[in-house]
PDB file of N, CA and C in Angstrom:
ATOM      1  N   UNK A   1      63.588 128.507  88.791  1.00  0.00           N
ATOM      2  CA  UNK A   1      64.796 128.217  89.532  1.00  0.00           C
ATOM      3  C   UNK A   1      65.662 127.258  88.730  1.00  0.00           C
ATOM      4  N   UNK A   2      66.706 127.393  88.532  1.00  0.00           N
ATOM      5  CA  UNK A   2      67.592 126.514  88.088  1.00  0.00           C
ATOM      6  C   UNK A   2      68.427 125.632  88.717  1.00  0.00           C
ATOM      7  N   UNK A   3      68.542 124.525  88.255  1.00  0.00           N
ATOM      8  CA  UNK A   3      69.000 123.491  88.622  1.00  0.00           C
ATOM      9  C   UNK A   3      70.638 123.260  88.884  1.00  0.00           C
ATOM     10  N   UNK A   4      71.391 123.377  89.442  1.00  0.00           N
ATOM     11  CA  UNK A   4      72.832 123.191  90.115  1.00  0.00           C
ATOM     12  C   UNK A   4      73.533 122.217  89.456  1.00  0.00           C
ATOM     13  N   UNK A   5      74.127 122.076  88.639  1.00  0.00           N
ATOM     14  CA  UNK A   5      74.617 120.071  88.199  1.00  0.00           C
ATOM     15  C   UNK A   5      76.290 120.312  88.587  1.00  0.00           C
ATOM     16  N   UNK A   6      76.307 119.033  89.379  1.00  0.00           N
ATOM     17  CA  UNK A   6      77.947 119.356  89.671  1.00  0.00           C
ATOM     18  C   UNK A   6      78.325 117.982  88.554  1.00  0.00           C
ATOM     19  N   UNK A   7      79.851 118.706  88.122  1.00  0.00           N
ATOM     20  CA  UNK A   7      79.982 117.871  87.914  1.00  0.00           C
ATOM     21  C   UNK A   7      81.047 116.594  87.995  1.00  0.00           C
ATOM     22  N   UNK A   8      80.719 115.351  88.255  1.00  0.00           N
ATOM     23  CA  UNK A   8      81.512 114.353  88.955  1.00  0.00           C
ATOM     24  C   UNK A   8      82.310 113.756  88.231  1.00  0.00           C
ATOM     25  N   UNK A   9      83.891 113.883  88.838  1.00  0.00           N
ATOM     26  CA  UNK A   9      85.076 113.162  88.118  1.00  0.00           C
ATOM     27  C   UNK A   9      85.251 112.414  88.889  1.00  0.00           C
ATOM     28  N   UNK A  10      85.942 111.144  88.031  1.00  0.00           N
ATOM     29  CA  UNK A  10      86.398 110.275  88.933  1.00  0.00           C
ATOM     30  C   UNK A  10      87.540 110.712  88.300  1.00  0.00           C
ATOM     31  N   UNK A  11      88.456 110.534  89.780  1.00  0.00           N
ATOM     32  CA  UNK A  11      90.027 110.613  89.448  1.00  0.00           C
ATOM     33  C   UNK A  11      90.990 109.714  90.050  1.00  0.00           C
ATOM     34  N   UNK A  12      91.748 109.538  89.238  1.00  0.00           N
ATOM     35  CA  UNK A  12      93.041 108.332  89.635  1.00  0.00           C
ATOM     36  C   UNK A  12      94.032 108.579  90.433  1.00  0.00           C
ATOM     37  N   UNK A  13      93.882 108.261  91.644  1.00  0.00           N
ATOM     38  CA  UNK A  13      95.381 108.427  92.492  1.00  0.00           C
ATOM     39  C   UNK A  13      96.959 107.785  92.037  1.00  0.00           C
ATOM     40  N   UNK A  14      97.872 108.443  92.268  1.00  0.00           N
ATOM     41  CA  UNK A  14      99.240 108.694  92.083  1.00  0.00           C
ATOM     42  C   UNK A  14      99.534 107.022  92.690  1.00  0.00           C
ATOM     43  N   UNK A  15     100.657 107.412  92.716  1.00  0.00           N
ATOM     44  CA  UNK A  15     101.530 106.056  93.298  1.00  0.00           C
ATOM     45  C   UNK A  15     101.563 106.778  94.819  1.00  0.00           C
ATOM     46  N   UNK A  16     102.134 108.004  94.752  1.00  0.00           N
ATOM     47  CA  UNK A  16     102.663 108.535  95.843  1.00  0.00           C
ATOM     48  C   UNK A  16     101.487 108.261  96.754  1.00  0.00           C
ATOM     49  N   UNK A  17      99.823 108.739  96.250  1.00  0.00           N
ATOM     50  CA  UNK A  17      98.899 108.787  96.892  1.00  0.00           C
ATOM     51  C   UNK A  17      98.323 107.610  97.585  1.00  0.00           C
ATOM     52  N   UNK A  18      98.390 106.460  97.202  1.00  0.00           N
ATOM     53  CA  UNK A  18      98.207 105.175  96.915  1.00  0.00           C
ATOM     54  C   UNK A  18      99.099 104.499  98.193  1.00  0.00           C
ATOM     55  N   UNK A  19     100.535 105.365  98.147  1.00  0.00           N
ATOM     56  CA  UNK A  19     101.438 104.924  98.922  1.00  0.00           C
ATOM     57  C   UNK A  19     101.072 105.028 100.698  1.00  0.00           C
ATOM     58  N   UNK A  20     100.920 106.487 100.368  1.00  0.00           N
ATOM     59  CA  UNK A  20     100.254 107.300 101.585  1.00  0.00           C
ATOM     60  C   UNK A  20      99.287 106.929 102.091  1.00  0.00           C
ATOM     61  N   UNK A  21      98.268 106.830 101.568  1.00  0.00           N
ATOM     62  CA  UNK A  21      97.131 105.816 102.130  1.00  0.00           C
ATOM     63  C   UNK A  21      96.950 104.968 102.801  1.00  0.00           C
ATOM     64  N   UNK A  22      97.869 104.252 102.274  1.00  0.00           N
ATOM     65  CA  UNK A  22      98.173 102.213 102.489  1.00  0.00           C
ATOM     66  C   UNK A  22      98.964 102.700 103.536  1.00  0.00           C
ATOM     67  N   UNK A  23      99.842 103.548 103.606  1.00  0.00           N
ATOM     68  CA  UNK A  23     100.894 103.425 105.324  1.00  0.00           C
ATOM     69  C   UNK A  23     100.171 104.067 106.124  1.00  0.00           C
ATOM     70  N   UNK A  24      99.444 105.310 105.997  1.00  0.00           N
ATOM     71  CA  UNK A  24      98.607 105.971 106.886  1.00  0.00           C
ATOM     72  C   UNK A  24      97.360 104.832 107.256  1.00  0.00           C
ATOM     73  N   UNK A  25      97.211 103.511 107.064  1.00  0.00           N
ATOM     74  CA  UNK A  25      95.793 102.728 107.295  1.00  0.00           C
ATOM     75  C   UNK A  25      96.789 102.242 107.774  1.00  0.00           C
ATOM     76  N   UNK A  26      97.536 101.631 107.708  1.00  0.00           N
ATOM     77  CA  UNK A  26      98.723 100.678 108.383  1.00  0.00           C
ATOM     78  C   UNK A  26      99.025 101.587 110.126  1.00  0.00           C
ATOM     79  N   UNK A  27      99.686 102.884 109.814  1.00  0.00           N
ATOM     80  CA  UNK A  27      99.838 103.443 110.887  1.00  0.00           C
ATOM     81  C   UNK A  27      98.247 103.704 112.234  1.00  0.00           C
ATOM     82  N   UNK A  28      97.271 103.793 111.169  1.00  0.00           N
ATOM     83  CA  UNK A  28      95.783 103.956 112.324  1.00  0.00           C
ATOM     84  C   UNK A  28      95.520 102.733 112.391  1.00  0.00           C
ATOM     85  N   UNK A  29      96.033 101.768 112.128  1.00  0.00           N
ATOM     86  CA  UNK A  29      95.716 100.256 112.747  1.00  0.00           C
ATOM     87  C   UNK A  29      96.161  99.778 113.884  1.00  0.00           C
ATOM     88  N   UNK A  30      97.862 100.146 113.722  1.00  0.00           N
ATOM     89  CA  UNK A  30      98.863 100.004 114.839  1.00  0.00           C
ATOM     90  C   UNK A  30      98.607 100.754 116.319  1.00  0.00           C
ATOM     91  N   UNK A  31      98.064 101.917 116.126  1.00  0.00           N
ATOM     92  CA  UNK A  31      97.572 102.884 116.786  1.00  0.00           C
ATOM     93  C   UNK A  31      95.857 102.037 117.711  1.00  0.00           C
ATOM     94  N   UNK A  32      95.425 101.638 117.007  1.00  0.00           N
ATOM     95  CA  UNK A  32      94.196 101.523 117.162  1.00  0.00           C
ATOM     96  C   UNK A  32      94.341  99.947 117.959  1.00  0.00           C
ATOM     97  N   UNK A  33      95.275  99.248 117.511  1.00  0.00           N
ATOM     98  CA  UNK A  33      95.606  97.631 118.316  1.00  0.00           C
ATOM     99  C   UNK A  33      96.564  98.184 119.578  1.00  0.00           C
ATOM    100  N   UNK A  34      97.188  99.407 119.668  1.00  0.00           N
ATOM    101  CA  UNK A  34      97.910  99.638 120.696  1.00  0.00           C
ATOM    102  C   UNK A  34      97.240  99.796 122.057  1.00  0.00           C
ATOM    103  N   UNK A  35      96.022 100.363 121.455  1.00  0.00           N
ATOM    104  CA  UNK A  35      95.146 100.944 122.193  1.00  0.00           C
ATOM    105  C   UNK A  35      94.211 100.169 123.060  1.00  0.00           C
ATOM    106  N   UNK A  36      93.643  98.978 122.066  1.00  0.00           N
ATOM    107  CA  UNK A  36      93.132  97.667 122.778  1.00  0.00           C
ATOM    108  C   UNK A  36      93.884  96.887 123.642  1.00  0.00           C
ATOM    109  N   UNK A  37      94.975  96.688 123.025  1.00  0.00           N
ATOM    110  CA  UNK A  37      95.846  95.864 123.913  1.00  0.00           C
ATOM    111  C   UNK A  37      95.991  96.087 124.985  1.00  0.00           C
ATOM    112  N   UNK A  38      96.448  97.901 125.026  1.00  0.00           N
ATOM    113  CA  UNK A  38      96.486  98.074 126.987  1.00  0.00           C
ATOM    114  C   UNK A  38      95.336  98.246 127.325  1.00  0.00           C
ATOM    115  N   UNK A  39      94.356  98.339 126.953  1.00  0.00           N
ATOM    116  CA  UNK A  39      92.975  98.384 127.641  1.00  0.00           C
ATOM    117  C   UNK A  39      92.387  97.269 127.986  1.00  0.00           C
ATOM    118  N   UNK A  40      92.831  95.987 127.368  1.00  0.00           N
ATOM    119  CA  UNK A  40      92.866  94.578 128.036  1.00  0.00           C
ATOM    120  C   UNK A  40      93.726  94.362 129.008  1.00  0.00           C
ATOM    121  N   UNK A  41      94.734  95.104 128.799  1.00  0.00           N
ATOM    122  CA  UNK A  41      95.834  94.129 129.652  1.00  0.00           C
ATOM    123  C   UNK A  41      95.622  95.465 131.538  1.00  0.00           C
ATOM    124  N   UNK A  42      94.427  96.841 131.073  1.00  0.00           N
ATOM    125  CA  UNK A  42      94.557  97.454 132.283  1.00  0.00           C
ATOM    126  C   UNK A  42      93.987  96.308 133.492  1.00  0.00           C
ATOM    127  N   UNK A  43      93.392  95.732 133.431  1.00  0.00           N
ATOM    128  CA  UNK A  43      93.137  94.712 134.557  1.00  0.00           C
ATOM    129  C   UNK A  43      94.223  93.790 135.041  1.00  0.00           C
ATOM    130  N   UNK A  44      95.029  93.235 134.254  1.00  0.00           N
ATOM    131  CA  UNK A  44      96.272  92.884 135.016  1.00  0.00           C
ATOM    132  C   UNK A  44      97.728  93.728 135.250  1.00  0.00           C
ATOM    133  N   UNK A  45      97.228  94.947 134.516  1.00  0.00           N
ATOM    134  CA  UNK A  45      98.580  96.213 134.857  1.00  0.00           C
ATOM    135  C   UNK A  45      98.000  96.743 137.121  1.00  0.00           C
ATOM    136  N   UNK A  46      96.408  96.901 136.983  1.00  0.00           N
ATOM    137  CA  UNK A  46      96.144  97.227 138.069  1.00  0.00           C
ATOM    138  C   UNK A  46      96.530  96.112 139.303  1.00  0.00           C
ATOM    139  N   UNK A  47      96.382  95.215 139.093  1.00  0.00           N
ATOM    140  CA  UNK A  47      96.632  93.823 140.029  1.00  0.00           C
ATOM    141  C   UNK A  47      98.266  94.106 140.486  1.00  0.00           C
ATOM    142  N   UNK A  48      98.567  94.118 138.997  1.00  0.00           N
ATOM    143  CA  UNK A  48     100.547  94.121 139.657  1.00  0.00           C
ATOM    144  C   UNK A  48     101.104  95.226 139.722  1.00  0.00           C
ATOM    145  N   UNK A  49     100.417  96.601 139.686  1.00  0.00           N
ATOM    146  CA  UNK A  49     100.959  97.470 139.789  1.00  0.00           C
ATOM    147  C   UNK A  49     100.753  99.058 140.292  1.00  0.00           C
ATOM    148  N   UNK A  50      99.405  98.835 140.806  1.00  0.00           N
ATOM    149  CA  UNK A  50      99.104  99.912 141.535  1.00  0.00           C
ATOM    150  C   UNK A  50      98.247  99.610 142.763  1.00  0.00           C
ATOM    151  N   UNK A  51      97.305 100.205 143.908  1.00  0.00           N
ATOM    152  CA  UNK A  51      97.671 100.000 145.267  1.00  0.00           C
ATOM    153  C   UNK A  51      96.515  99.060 145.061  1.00  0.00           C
ATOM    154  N   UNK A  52      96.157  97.801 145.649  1.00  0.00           N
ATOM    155  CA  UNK A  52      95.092  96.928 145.942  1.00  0.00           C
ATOM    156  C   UNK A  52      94.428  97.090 146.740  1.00  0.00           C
ATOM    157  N   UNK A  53      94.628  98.236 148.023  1.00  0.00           N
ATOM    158  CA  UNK A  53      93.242  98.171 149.003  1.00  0.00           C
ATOM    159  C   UNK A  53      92.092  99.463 147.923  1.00  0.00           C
ATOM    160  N   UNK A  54      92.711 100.355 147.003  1.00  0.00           N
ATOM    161  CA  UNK A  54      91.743 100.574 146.419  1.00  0.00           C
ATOM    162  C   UNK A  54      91.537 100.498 145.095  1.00  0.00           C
ATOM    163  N   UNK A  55      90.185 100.039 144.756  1.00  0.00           N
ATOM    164  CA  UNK A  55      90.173  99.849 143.052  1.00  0.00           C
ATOM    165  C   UNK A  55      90.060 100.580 142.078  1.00  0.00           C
ATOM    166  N   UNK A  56      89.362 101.706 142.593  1.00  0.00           N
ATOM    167  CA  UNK A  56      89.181 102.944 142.034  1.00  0.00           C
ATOM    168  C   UNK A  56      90.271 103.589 141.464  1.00  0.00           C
ATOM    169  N   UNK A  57      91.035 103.703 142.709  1.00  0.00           N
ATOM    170  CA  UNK A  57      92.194 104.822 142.635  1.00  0.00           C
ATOM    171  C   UNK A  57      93.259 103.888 141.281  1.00  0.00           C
ATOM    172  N   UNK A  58      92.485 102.278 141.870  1.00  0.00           N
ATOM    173  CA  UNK A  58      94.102 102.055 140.480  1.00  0.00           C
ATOM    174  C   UNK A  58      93.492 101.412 139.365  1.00  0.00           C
ATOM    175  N   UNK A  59      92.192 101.715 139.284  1.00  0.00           N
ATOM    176  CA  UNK A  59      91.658 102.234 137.967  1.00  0.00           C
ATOM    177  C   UNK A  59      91.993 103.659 136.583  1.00  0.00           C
ATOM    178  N   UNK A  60      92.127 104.816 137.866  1.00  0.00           N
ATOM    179  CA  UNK A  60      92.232 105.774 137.487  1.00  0.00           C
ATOM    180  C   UNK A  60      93.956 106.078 137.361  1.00  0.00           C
ATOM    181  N   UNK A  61      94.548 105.339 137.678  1.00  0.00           N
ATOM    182  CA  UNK A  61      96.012 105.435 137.959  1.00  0.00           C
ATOM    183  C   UNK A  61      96.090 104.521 135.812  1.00  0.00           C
ATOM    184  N   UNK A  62      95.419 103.398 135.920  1.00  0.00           N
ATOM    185  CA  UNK A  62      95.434 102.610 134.882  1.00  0.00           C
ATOM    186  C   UNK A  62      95.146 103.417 133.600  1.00  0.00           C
ATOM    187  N   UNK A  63      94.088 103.889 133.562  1.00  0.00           N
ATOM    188  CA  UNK A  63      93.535 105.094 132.841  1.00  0.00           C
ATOM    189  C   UNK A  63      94.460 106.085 132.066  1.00  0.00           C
ATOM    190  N   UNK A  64      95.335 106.763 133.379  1.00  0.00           N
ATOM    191  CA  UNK A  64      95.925 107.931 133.052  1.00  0.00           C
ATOM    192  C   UNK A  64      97.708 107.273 132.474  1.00  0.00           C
ATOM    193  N   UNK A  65      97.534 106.214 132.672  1.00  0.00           N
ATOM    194  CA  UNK A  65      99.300 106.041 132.549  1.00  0.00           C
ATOM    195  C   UNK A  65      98.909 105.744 130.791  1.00  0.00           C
ATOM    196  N   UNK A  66      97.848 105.401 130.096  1.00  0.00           N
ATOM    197  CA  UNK A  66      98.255 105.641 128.676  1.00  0.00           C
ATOM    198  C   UNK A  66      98.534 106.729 127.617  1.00  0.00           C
ATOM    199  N   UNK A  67      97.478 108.174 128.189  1.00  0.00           N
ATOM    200  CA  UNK A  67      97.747 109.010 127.796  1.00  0.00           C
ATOM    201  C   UNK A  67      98.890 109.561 128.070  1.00  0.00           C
ATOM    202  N   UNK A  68      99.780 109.307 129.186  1.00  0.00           N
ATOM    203  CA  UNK A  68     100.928 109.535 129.669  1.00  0.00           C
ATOM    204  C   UNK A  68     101.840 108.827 128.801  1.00  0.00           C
ATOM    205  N   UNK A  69     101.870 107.575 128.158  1.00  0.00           N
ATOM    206  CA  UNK A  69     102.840 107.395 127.624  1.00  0.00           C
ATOM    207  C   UNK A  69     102.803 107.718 125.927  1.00  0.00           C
ATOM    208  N   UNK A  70     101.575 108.497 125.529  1.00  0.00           N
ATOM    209  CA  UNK A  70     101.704 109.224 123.952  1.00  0.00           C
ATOM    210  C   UNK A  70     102.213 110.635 124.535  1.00  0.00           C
ATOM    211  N   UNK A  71     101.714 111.075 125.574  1.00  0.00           N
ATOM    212  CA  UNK A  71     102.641 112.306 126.010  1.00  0.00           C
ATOM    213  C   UNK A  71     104.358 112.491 125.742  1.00  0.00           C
ATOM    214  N   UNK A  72     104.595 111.319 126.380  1.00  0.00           N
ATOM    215  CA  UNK A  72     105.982 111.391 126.414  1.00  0.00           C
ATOM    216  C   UNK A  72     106.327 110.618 125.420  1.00  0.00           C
ATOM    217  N   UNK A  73     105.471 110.005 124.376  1.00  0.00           N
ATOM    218  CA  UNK A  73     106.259 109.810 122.970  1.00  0.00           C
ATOM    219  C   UNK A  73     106.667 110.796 121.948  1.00  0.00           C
ATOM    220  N   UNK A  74     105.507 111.988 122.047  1.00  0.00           N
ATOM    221  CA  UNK A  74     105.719 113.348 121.815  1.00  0.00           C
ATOM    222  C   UNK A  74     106.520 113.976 122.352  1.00  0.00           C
ATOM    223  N   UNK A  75     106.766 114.278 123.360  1.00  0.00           N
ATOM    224  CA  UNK A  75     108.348 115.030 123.642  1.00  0.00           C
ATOM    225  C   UNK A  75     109.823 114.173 123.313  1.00  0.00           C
ATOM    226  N   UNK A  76     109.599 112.847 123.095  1.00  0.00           N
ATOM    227  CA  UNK A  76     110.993 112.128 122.665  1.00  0.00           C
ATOM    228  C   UNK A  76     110.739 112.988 120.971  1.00  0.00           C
ATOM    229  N   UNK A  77     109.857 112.443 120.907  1.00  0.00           N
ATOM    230  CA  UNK A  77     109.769 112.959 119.144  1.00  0.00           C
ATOM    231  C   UNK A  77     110.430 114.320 119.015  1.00  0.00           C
ATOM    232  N   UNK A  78     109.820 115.153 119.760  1.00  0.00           N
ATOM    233  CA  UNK A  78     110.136 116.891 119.550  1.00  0.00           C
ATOM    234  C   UNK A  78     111.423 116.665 120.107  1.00  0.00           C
ATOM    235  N   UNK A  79     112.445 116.062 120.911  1.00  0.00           N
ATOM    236  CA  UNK A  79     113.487 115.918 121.238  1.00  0.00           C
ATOM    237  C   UNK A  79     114.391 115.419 120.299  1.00  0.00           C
ATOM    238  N   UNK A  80     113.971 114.468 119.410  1.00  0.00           N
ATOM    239  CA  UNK A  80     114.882 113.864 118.600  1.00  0.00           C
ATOM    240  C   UNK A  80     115.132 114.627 117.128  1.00  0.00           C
ATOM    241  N   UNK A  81     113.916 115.189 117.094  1.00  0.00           N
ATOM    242  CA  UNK A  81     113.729 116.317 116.183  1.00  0.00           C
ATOM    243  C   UNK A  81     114.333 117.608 115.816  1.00  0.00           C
ATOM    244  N   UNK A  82     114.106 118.304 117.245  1.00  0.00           N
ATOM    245  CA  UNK A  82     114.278 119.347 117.246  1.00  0.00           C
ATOM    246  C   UNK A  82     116.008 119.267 117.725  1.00  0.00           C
TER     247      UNK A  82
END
């Protein structure tokens, strides 16, 4: 049986690539602190803003209003876009 040898380059990224990188880690950071932030702050979004005799319901109210607002950052986008 013979043996497979791959073989390994190292290769040098571009400027462009380099560029891309560094803003795309920048952009999944921003993304990723956006994300914490309202997930800390859902305990005082529920207090001031959805119904207090139940907790559940404005748990789940808390929950759904973030995916709701990348929803509708996507249709401004496709709006401003298109």
């Amino acid at each position: 049986m013979q043996a497979i040898r791959i073989k390994e380059e190292q290769r040098i990224l571009t400027r462009e690539q380099k560029q891309a990188v560094g803003l795309l880690s920048i952009g999944t950071f921003l993304e990723y602190f956006d994300l914490m932030l309202y997930v800390h702050m859902a305990v005082l979004l529920n207090e001031l803003f959805f119904p207090k005799y139940d907790p559940h319901t404005a748990s789940l109210l808390a929950a759904f209003t973030f995916p709701l607002h990348l929803f509708l950052g996507l249709l401004e986008l496709l709006y401003l876009v298109g």
